[in-house]
Protein backbone atom coordinates (compact mmCIF):
# COMPACT_ATOMS: atom_id res chain seq x y z
CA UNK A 1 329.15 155.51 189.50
CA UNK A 2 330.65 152.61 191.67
CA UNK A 3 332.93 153.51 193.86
CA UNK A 4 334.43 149.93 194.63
CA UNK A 5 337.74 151.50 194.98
CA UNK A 6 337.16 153.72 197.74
CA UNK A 7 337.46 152.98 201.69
CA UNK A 8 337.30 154.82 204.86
CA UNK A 9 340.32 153.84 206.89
CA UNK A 10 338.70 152.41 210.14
CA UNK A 11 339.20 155.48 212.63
CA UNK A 12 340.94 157.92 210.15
CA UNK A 13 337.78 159.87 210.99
CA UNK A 14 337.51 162.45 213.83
CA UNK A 15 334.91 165.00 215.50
CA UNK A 16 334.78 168.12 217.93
CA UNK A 17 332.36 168.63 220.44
CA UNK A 18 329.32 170.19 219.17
CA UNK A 19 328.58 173.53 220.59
CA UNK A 20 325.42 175.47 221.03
CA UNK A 21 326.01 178.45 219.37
CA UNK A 22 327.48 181.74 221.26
CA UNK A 23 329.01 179.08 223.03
CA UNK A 24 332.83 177.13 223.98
CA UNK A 25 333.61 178.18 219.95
CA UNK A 26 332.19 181.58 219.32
CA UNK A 27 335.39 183.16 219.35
CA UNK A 28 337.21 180.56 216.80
CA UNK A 29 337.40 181.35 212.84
CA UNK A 30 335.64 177.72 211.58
CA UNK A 31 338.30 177.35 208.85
CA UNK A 32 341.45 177.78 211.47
CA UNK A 33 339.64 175.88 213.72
CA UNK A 34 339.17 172.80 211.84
CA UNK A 35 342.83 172.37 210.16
CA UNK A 36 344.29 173.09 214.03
CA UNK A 37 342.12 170.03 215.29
CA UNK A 38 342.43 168.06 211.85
CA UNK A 39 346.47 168.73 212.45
CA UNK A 40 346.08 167.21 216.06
CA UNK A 41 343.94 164.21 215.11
CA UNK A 42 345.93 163.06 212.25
CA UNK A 43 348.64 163.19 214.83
CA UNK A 44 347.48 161.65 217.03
CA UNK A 45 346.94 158.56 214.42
CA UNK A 46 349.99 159.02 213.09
CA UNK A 47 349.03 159.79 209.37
CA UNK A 48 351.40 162.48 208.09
CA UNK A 49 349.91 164.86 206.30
CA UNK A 50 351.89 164.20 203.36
CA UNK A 51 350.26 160.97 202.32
CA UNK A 52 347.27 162.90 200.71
CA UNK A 53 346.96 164.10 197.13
CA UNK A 54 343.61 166.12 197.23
CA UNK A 55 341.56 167.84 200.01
CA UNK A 56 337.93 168.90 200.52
CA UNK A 57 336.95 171.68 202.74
CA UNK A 58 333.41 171.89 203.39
CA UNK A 59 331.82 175.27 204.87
CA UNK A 60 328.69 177.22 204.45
CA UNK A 61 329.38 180.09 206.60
CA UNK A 62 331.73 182.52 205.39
CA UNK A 63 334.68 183.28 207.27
CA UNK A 64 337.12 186.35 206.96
CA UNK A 65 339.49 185.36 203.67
CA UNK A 66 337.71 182.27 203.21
CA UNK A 67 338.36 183.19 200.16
CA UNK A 68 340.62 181.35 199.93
CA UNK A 69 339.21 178.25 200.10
CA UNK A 70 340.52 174.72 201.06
CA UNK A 71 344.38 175.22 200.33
CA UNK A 72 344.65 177.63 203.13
CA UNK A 73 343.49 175.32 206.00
CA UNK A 74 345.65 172.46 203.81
CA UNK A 75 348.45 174.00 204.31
CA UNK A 76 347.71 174.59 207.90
CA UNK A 77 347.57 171.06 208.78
CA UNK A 78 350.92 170.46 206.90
CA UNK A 79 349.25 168.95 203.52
CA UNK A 80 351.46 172.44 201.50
CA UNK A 81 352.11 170.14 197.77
CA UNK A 82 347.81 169.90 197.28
CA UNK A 83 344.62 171.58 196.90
CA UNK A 84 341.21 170.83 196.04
CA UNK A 85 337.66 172.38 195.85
CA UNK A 86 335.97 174.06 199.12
CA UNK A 87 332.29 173.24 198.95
CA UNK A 88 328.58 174.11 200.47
CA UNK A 89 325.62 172.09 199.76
CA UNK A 90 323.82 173.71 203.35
CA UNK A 91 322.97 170.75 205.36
CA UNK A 92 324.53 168.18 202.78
CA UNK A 93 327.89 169.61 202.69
CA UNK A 94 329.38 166.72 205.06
CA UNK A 95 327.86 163.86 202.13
CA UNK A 96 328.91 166.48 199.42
CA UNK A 97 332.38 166.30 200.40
CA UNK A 98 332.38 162.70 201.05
CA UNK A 99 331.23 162.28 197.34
CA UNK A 100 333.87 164.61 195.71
CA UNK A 101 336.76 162.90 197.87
CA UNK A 102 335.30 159.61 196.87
CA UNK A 103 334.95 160.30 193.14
CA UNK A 104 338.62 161.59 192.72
CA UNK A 105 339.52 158.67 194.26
CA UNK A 106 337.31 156.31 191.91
CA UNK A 107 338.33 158.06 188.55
CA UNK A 108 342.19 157.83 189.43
CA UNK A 109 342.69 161.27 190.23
CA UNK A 110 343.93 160.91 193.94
CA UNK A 111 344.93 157.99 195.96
CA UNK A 112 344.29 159.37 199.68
CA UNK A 113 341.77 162.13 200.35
CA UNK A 114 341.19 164.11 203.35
CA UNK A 115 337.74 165.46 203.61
CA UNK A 116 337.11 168.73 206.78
CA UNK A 117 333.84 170.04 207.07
CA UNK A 118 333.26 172.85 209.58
CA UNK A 119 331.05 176.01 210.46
CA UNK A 120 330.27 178.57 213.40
CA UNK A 121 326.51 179.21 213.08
CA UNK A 122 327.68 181.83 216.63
CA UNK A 123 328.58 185.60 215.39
CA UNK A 124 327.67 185.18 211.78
CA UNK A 125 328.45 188.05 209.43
CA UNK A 126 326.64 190.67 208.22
CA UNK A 127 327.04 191.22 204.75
CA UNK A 128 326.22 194.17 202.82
CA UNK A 129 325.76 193.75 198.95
CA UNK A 130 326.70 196.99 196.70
CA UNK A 131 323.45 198.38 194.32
CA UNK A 132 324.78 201.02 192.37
CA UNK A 133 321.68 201.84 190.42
CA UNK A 134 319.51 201.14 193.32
CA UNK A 135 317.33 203.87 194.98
CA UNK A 136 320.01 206.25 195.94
CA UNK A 137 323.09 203.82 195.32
CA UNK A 138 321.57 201.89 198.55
CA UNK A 139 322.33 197.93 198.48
CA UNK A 140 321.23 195.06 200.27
CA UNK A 141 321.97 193.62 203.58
CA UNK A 142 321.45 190.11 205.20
CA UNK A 143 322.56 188.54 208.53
CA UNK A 144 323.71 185.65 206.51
CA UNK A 145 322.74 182.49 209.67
CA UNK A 146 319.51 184.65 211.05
CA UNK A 147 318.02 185.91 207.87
CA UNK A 148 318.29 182.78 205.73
CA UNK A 149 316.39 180.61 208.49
CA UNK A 150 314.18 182.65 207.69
CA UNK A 151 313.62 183.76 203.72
CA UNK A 152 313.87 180.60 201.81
CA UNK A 153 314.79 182.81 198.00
CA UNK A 154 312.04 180.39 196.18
CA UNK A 155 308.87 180.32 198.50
CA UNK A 156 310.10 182.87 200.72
CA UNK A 157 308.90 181.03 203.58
CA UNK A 158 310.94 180.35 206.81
CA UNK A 159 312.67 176.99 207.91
CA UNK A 160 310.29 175.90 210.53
CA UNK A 161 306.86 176.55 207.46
CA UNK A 162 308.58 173.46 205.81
CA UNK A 163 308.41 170.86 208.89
CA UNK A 164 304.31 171.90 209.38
CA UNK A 165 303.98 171.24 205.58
CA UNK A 166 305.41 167.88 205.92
CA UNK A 167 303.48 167.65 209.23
CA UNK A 168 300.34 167.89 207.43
CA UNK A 169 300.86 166.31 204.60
CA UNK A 170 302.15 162.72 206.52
CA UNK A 171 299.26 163.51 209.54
CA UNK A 172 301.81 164.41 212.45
CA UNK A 173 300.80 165.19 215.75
CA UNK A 174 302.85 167.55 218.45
CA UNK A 175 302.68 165.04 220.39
CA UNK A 176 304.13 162.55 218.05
CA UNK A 177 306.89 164.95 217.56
CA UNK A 178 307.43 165.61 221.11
CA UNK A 179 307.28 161.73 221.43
CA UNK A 180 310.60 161.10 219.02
CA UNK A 181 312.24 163.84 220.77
CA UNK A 182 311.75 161.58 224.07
CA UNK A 183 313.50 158.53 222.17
CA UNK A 184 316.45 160.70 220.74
CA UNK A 185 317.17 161.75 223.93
CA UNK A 186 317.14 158.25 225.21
CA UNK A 187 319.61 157.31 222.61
CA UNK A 188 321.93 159.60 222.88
CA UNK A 189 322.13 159.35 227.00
CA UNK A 190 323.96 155.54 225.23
CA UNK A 191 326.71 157.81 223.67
CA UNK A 192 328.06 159.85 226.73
CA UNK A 193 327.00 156.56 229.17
CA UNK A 194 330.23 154.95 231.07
CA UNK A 195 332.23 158.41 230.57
CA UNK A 196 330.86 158.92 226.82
CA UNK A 197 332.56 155.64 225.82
CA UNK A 198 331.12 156.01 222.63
CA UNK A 199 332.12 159.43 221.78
CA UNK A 200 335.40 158.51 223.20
CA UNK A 201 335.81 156.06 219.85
CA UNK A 202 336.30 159.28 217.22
CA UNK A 203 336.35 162.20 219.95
CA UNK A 204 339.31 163.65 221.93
CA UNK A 205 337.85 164.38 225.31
CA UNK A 206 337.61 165.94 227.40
CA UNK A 207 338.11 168.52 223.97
CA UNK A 208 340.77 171.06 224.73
CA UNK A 209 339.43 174.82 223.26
CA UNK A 210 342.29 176.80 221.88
CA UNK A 211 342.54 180.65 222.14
CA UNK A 212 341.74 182.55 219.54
CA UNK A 213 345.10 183.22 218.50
CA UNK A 214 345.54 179.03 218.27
CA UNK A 215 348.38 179.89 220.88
CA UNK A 216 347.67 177.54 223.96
CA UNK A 217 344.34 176.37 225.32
CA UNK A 218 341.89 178.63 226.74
CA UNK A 219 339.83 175.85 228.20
CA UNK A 220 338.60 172.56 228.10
CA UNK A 221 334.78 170.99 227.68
CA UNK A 222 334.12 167.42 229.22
CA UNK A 223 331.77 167.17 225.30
CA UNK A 224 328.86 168.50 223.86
CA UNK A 225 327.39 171.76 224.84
CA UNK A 226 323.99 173.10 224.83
CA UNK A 227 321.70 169.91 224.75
CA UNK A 228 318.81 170.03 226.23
CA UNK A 229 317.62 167.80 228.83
CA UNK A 230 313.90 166.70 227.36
CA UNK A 231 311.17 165.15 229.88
CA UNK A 232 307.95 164.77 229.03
CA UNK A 233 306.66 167.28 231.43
CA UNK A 234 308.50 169.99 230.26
CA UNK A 235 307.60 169.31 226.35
CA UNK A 236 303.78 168.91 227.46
CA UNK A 237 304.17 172.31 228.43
CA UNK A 238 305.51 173.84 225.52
CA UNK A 239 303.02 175.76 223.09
CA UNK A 240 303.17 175.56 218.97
CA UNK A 241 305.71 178.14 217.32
CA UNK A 242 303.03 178.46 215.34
CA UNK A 243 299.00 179.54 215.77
CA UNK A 244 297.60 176.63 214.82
CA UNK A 245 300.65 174.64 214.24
CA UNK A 246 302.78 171.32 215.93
CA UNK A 247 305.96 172.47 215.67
CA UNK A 248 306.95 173.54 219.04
CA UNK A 249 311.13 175.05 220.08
CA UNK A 250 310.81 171.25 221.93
CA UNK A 251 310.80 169.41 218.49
CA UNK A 252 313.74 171.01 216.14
CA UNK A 253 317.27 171.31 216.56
CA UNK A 254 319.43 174.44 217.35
CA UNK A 255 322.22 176.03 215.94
CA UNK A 256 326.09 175.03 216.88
CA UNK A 257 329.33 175.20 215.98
CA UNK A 258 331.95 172.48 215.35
CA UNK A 259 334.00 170.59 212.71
CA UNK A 260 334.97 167.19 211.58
CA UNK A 261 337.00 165.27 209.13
CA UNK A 262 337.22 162.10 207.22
CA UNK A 263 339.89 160.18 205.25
CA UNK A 264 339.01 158.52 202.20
CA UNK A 265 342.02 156.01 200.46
CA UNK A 266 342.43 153.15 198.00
CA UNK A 267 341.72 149.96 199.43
CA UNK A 268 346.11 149.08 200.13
CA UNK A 269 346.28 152.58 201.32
CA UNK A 270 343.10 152.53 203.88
CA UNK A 271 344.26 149.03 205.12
CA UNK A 272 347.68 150.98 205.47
CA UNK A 273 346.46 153.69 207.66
CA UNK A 274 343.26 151.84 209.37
CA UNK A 275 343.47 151.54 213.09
CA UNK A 276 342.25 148.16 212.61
CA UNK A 277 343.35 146.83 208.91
CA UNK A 278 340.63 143.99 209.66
CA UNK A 279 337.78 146.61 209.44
CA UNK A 280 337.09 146.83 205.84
CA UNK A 281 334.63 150.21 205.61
CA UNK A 282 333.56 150.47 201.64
CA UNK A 283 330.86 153.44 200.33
CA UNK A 284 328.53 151.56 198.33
CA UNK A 285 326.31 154.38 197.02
CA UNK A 286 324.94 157.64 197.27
CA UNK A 287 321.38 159.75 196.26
CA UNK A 288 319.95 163.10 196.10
CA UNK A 289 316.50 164.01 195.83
CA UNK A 290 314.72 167.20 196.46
CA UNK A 291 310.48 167.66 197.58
CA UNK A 292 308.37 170.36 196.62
CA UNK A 293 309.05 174.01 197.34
CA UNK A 294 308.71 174.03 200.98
CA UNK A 295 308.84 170.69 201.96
CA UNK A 296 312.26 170.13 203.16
CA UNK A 297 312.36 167.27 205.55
CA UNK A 298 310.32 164.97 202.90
CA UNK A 299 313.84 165.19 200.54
CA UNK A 300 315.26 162.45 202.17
CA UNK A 301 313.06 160.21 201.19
CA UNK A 302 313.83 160.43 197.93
CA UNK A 303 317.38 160.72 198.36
CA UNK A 304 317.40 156.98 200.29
CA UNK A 305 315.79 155.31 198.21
CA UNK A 306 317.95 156.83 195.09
CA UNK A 307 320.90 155.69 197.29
CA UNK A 308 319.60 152.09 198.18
CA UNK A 309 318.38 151.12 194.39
CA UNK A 310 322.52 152.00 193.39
CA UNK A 311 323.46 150.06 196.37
CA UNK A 312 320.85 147.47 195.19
CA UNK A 313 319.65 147.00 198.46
CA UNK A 314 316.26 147.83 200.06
CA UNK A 315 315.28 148.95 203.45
CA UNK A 316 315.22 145.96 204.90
CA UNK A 317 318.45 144.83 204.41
CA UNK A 318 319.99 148.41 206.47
CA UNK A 319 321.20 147.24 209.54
CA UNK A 320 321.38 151.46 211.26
CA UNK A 321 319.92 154.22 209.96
CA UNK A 322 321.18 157.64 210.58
CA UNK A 323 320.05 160.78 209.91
CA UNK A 324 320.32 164.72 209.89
CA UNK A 325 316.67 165.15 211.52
CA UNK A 326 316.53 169.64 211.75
CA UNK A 327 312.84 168.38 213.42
CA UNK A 328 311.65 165.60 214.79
CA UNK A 329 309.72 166.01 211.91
CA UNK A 330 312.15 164.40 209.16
CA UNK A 331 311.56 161.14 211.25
CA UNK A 332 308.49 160.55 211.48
CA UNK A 333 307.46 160.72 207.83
CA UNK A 334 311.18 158.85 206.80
CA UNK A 335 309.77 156.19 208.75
CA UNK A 336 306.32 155.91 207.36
CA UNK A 337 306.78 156.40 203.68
CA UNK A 338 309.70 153.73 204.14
CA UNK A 339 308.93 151.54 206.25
CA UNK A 340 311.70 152.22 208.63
CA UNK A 341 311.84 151.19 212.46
CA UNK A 342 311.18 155.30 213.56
CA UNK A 343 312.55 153.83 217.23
CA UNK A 344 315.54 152.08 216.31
CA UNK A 345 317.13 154.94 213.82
CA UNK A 346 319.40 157.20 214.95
CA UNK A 347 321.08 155.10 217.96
CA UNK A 348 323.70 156.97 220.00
CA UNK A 349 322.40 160.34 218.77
CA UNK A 350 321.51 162.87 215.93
CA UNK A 351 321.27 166.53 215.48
CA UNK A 352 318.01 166.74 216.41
CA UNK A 353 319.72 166.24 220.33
CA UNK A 354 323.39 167.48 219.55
CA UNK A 355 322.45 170.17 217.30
CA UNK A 356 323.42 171.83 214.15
CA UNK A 357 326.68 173.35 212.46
CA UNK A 358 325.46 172.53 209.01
CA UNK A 359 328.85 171.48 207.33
CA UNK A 360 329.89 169.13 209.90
CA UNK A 361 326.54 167.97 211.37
CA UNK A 362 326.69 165.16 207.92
CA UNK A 363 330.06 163.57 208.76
CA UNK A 364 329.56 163.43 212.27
CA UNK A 365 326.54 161.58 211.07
CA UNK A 366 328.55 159.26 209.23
CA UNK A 367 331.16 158.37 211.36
CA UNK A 368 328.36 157.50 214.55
CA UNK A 369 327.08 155.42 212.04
CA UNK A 370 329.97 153.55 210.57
CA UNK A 371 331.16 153.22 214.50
CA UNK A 372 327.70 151.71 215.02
CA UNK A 373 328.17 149.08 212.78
CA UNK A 374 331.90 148.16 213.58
CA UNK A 375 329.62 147.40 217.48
CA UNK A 376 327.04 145.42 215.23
CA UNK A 377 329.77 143.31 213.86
CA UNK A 378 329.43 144.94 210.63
CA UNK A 379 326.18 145.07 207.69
CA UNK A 380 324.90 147.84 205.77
CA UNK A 381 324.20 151.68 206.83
CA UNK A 382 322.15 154.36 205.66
CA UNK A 383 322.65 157.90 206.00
CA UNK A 384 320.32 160.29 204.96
CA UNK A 385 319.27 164.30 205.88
CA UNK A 386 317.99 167.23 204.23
CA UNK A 387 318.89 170.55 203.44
CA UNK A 388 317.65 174.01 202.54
CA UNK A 389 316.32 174.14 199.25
CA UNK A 390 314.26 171.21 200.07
CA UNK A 391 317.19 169.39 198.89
CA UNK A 392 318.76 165.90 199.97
CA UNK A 393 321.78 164.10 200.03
CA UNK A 394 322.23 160.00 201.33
CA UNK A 395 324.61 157.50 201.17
CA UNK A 396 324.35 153.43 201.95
CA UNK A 397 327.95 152.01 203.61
CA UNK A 398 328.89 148.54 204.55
CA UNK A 399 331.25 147.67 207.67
CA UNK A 400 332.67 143.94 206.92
CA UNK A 401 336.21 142.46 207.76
CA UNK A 402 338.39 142.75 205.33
């Protein structure tokens, strides 16, 4: 499908903080959460909620009576005349909901789409699963964040098995791991330089944390939480999770909590509520691919270059890359099956550094790479990650004037 009708209204796009888990957000319910900052950010644009016709809500977490899906945190924000579909791809739920926004726009359905993804990996719930005629009536149990890093349903293997099976297979070192965590640390010191001027361009900060109760502000965060501070030294030090392995705590991402939103319009309508009507930001294709049982951050691959031959583009002709990179890993072999610049992808930050809500971590993706390219002056971007189920999800835009 082409979706030459769609655009992203230049800064009709908004973040939160990301927060290490059992941090800042712990004690926020995601879907609450997210329409009480998407409520404030549209504000603060001045796009009344009333100009959409059809919502996304992306989540993978469950929340008490989400249930109820996308039209309660709708009508929280004010949008009370509209629904739509709530959605979890894992990891690809940010792209997911970027491509069912997108497509209702394409086919006619909707005119203006507001797509929130959000999650709290902190205080996950424990959920137990009636078995009537199971040994004594007893059912099943799972911790649903902790145990499903850990028991993939298919191979039954754990998340961190599938970045040393990619390891192996593409020849990757600890050390050449520990190496690209060095460099995305260096990058994203470029997004909170000169008072996190760069976050500043889709972040409100310093990010004021509500109560629980949404009544008031319990306190504020100056931005991210949780990121570790990588040198050299202190990787060098750092043993294999595994015996025998290269995967070391130093080379994957950790858990967070957060949210994020996107507006998707007609081209009249996105020049309409564009803070910049010059900016013309189009979506010129999207992939999926999945790898083998167990090798989960090889998917993107596969996803890209699904996304670049719809584009019609190759490699070559993407200006920023960005990805959802769980390990340093994902990098590495993106960069040498494709060809790829491994140094130059991922400028101002990824969740390998900022870390890893799932829903969100996608469109936060997106948006540091569309504001990328409004800096470059404009050209092609690629954004690709994996997801569990050694699944993948990408999508090529282009940032021109209008």
């Amino acid at each position: 499908m082409s979706f030459d009708r769609v655009e992203i209204p230049y800064g009709a796009y908004w973040s939160t903080p990301f927060v290490r888990w059992q941090g800042a957000f712990q004690h926020l319910h995601a879907m609450r959460f997210a329409a009480h900052v998407a409520k404030a950010e549209l504000a603060k644009r001045n796009i009344s909620p009333q100009v959409f016709d059809f919502g996304v809500f992306g989540m993978t977490v469950v929340q008490f009576q989400s249930f109820y899906g996308a039209p309660w945190p709708l009508y929280e924000i004010g949008a009370t005349r509209i629904s739509g579909p709530m959605l979890s791809q894992v990891c690809a739920t940010g792209v997911r909901a970027l491509i069912a926004g997108a497509s209702e726009i394409q086919t006619g359905l909707a005119t203006v789409a507001l797509t929130i993804t959000a999650d709290r990996c902190s205080n996950g719930p424990h959920i137990y699963f009636p078995a009537p005629r199971g040994p004594g009536g007893t059912g099943t149990t799972e911790d649903q964040v902790l145990y499903n890093f850990s028991h993939d349903p298919i191979g039954g293997h754990a998340m961190g098995d599938t970045a040393e099976n990619v390891a192996i297979k593409y020849g990757i070192t600890t050390e050449q791991q520990h190496a690209v965590v060095l460099r995305r640390y260096e990058q994203y010191q470029d997004a909170v330089a000169n008072g996190r001027k760069f976050q500043k361009r889709y972040m409100t900060l310093p990010f004021p944390v509500p109560k629980p109760n949404f009544r008031g502000e319990d306190t504020a965060i100056e931005g991210d939480e949780g990121i570790t501070a990588s040198t050299a030294e202190g990787l060098a030090k750092l043993k294999p999770i595994k015996e025998g392995g290269t995967l070391t705590f130093g080379g994957q991402t950790h858990p967070a909590d957060g949210n994020a939103g996107i507006v998707l319009a007609l081209p009249e309508k996105a020049a309409e509520l564009s803070q910049n009507p010059n900016i013309r930001i189009r979506i010129r294709a999207f992939g999926q691919g999945r790898a083998e049982v167990a090798f989960m951050p090889e998917a993107p691959i596969f996803a890209s270059k699904a996304a670049l031959d719809r584009a019609g583009v190759s490699i070559k002709d993407i200006a920023a890359i960005k990805s959802h990179n769980p390990f340093a890993v994902n990098d590495i072999a993106f960069a040498q099956a494709t060809g790829a610049d491994l140094n130059s992808m991922n400028n101002f930050g990824c969740s390998l550094i900022w870390g890893h809500p799932q829903g969100p971590t996608g469109s936060r993706g997106i948006i540091e790479l569309i504001e990328e390219l409004v800096l470059r002056g404009g050209g092609l971007g690629l954004f690709q990650g994996c997801a569990a189920g050694d699944s993948s999800l990408a999508t090529v835009i282009e940032v021109s004037d209008r």
